[in-house]
C-alpha atoms as a PDB file:
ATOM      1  CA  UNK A   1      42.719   1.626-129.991  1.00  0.00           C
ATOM      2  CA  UNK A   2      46.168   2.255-130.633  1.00  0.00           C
ATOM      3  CA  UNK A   3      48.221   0.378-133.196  1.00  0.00           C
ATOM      4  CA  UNK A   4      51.632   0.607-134.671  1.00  0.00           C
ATOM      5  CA  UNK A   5      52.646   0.682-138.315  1.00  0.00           C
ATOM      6  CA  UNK A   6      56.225   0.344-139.871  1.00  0.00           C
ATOM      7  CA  UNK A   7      56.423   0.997-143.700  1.00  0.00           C
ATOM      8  CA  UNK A   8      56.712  -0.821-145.669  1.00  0.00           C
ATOM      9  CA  UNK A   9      54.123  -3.503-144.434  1.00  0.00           C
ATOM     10  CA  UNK A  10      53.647  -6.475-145.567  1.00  0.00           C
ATOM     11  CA  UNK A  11      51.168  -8.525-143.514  1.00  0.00           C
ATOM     12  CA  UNK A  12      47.784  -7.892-145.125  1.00  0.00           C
ATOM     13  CA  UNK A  13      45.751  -9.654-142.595  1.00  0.00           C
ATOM     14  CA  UNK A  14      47.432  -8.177-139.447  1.00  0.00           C
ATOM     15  CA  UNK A  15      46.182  -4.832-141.453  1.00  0.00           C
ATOM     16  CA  UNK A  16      43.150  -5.283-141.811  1.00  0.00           C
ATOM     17  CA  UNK A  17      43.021  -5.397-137.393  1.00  0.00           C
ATOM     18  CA  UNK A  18      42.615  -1.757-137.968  1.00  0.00           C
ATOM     19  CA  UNK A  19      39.425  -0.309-137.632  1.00  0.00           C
ATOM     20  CA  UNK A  20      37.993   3.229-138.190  1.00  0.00           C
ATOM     21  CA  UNK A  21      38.739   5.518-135.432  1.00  0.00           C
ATOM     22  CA  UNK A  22      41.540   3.737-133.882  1.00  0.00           C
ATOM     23  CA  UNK A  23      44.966   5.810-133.570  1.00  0.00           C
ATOM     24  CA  UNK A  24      47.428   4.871-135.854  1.00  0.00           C
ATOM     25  CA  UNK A  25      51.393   5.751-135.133  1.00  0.00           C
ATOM     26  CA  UNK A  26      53.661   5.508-138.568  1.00  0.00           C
ATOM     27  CA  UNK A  27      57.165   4.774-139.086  1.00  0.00           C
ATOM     28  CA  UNK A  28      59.955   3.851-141.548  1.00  0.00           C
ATOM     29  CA  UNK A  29      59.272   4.819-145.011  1.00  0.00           C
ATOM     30  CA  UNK A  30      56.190   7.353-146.134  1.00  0.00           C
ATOM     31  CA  UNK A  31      56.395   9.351-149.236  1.00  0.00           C
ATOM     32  CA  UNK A  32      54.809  12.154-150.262  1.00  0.00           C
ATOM     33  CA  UNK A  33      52.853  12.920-153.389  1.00  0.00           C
ATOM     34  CA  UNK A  34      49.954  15.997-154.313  1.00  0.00           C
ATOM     35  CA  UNK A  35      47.902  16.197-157.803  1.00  0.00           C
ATOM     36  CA  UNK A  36      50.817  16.392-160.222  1.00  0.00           C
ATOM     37  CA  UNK A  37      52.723  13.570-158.762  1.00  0.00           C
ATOM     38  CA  UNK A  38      49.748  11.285-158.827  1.00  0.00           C
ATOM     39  CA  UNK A  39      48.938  12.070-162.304  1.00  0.00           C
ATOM     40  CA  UNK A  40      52.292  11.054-163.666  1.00  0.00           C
ATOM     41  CA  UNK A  41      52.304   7.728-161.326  1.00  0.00           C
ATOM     42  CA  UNK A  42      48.985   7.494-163.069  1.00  0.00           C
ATOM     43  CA  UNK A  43      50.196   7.722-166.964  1.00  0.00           C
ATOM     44  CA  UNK A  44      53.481   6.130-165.874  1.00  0.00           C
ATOM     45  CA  UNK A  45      50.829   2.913-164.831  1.00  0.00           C
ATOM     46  CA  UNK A  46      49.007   3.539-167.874  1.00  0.00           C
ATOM     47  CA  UNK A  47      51.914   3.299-169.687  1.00  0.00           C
ATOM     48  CA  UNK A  48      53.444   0.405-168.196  1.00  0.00           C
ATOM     49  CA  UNK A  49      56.679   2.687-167.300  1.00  0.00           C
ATOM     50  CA  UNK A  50      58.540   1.169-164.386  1.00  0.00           C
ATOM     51  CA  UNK A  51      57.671   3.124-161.060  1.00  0.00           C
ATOM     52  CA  UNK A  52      59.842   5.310-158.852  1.00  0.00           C
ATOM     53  CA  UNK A  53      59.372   3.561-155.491  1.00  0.00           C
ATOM     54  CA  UNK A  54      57.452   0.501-155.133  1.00  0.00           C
ATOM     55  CA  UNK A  55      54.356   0.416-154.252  1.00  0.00           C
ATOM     56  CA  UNK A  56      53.708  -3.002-152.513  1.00  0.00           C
ATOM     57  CA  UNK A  57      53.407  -1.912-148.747  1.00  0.00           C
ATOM     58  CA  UNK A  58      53.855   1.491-149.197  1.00  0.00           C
ATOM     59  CA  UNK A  59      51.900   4.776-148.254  1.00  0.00           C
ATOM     60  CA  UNK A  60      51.553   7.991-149.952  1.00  0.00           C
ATOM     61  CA  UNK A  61      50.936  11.212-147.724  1.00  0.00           C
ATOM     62  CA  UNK A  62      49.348  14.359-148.848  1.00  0.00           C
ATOM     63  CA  UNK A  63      51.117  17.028-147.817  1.00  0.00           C
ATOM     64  CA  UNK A  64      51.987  20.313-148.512  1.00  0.00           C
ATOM     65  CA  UNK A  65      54.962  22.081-149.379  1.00  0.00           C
ATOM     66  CA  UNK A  66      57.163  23.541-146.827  1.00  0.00           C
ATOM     67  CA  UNK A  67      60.560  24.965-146.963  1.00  0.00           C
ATOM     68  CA  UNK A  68      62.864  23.303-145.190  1.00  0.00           C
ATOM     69  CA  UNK A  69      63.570  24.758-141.922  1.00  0.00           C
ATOM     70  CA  UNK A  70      67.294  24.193-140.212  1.00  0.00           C
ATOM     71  CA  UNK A  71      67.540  21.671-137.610  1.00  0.00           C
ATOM     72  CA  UNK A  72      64.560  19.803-139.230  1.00  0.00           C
ATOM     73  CA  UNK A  73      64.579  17.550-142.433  1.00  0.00           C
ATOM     74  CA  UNK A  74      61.438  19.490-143.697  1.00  0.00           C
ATOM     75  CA  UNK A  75      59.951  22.808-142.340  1.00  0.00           C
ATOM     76  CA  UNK A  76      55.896  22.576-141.825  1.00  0.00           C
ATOM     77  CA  UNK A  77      54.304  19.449-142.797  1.00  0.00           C
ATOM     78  CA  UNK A  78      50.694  19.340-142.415  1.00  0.00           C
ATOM     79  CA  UNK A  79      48.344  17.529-144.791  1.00  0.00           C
ATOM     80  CA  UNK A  80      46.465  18.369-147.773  1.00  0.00           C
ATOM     81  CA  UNK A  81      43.189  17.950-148.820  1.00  0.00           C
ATOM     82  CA  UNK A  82      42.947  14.361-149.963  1.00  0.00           C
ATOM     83  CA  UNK A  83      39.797  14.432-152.718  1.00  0.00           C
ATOM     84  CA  UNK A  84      42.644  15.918-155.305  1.00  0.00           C
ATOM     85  CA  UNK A  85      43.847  12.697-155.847  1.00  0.00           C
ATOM     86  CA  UNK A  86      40.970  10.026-155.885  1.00  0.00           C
ATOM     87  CA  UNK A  87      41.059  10.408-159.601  1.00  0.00           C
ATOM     88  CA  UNK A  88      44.111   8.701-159.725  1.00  0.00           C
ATOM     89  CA  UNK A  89      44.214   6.931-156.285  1.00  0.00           C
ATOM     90  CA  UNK A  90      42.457   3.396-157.455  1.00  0.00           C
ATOM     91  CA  UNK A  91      44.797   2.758-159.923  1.00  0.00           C
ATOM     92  CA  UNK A  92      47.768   3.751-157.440  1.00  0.00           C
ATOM     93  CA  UNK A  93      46.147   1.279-155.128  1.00  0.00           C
ATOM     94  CA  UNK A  94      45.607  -1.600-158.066  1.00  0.00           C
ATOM     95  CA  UNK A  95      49.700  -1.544-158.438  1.00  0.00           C
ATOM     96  CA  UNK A  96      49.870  -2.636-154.798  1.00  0.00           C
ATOM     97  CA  UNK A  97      49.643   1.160-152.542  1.00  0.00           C
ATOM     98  CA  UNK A  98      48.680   0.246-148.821  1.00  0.00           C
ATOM     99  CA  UNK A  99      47.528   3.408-147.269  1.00  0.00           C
ATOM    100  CA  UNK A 100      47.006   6.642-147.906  1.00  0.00           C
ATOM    101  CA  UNK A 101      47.397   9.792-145.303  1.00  0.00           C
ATOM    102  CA  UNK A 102      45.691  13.372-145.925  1.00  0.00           C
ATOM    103  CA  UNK A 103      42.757  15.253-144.677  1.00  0.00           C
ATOM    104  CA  UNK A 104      38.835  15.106-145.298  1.00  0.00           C
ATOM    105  CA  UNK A 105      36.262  12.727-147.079  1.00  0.00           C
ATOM    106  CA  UNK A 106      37.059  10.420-150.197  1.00  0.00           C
ATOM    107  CA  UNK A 107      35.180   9.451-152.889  1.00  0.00           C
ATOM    108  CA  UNK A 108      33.591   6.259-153.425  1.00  0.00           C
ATOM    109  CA  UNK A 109      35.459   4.689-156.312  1.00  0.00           C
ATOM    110  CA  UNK A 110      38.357   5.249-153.614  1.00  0.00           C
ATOM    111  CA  UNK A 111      36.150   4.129-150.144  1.00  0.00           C
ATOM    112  CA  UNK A 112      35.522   1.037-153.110  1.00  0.00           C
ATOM    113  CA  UNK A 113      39.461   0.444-154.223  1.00  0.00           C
ATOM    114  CA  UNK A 114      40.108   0.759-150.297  1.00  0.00           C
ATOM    115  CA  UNK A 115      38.144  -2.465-149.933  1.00  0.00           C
ATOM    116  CA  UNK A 116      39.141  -4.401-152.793  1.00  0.00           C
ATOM    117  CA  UNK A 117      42.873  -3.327-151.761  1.00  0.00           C
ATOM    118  CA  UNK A 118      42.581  -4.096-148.409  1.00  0.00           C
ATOM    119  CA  UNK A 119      44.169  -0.563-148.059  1.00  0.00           C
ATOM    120  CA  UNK A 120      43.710   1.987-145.489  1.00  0.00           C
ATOM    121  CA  UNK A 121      42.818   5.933-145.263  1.00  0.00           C
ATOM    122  CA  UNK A 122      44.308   7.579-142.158  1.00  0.00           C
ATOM    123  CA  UNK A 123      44.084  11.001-141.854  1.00  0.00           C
ATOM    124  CA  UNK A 124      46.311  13.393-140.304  1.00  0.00           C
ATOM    125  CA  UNK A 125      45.490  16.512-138.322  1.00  0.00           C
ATOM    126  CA  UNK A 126      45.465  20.154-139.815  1.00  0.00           C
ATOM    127  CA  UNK A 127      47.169  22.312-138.249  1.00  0.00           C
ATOM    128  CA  UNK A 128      49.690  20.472-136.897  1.00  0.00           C
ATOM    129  CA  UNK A 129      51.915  20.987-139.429  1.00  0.00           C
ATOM    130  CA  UNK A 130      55.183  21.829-136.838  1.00  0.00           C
ATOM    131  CA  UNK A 131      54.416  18.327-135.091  1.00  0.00           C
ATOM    132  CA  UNK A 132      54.447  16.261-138.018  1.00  0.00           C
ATOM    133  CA  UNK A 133      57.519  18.269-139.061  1.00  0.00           C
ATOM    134  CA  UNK A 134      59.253  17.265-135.929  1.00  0.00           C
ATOM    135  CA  UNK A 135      58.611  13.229-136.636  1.00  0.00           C
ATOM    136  CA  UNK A 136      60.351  13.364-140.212  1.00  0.00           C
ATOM    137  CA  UNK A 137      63.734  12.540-139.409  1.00  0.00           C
ATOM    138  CA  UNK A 138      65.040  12.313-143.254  1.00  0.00           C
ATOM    139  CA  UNK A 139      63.190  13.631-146.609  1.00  0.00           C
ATOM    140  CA  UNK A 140      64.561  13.259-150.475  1.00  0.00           C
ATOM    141  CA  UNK A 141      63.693  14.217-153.482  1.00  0.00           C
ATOM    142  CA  UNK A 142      63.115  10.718-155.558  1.00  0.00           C
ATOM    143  CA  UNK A 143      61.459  11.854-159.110  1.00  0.00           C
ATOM    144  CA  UNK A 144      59.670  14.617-160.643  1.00  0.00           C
ATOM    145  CA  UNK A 145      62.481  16.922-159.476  1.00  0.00           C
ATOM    146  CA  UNK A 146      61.092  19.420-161.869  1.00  0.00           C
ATOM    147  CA  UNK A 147      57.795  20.001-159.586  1.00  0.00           C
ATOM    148  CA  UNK A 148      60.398  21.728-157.106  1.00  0.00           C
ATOM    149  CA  UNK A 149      58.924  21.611-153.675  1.00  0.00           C
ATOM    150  CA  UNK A 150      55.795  19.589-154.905  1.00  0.00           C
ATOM    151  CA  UNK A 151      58.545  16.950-156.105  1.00  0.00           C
ATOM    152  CA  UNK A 152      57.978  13.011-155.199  1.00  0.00           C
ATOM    153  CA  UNK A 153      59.374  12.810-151.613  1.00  0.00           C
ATOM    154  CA  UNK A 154      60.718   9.913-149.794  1.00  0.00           C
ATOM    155  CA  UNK A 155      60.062  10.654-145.573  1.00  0.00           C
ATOM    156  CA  UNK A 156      61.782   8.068-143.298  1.00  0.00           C
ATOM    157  CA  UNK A 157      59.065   9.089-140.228  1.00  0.00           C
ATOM    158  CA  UNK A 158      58.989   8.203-136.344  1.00  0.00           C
ATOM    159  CA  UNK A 159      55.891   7.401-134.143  1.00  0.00           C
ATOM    160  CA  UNK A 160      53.608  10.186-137.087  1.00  0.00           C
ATOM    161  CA  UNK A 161      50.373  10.121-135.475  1.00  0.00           C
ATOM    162  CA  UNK A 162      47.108   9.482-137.468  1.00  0.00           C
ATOM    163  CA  UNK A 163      43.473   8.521-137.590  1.00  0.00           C
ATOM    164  CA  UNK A 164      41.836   5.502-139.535  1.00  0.00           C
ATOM    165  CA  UNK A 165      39.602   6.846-141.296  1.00  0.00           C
ATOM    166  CA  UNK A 166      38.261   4.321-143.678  1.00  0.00           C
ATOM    167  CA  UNK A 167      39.471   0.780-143.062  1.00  0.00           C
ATOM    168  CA  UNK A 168      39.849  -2.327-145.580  1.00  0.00           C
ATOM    169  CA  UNK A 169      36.211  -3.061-144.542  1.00  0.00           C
ATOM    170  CA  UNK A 170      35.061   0.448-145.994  1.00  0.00           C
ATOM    171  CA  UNK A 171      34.151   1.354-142.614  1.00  0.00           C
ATOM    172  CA  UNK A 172      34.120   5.333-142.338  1.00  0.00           C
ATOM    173  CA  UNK A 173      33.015   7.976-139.909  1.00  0.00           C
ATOM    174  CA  UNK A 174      32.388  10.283-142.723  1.00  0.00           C
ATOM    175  CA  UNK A 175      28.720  11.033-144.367  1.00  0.00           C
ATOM    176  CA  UNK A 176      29.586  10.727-147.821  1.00  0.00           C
ATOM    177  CA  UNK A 177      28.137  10.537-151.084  1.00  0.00           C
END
């Protein structure tokens, strides 16, 4: 099935309509985090630091670093492998992170935090990289400016096309261990 998300989101029960395997179109606000970002949202939580976006109704997208290409906001934007971050991912989900966008399997402290979230795992297709590039319309550096291109990003996206893979219910196509 189709459905249609606009970040942020706020109506966790309308969420939790989406099932593994249906199609899932993003847009408004999606930023974009890899390993280092996550493990300074993680000390900054640790640390009870205040956060630099808020997490309540947001999504984080694994992506990897492109220059930017002119005409276009970002230049290839394709996803990265997602098992990177579960170390930090449950905690980035306890402080209120709705989804999560990237490529392949998850572990199961993060298929777990998923549930007791009521988040959602979409993933997004390799090797589209140019398509997804073509649905950012606007991307900023927000912190962690020092990371250069694997900087915290803020995306403002339009109709960018993903998978549910693992809904609020846990529910997952993947074999996992």
């Amino acid at each position: 099935m189709e459905r249609r998300l606009i970040l942020p989101y706020g109506n966790a029960e309308e969420l939790k309509r989406i099932e593994a395997g249906d199609y899932v179109l993003l847009s408004g606000t999606l930023y974009v985090g890899r390993d280092q970002v996550h493990k300074r949202l993680s000390i900054m939580i640790e640390e009870k630091e205040s956060l630099p976006f808020p997490f309540k109704g947001n999504g984080i997208y694994y992506m990897g670093p492109s220059p930017r290409v002119p005409g276009f906001a970002l230049g290839s934007a394709g996803p990265t492998t997602s098992q990177r971050m579960d170390p930090y991912s449950p905690a980035l989900m306890r402080e209120g992170l709705l989804l999560m966008v990237g490529k392949g399997p998850r572990k199961k402290e993060v298929r777990e935090a998923i549930v007791k979230y009521s988040g959602l795992y979409l993933q997004a297709f390799g090797g589209c990289g140019a398509l997804y590039s073509e649905r950012i319309k606007k991307a900023e550096v927000v912190a962690f400016e020092d990371l250069g291109p694997e900087a915290l990003l803020k995306l403002e996206v339009e109709d960018f096309p993903t998978i549910c893979v693992i809904d609020s219910l846990g529910r997952c196509p993947y074999s996992l261990s």
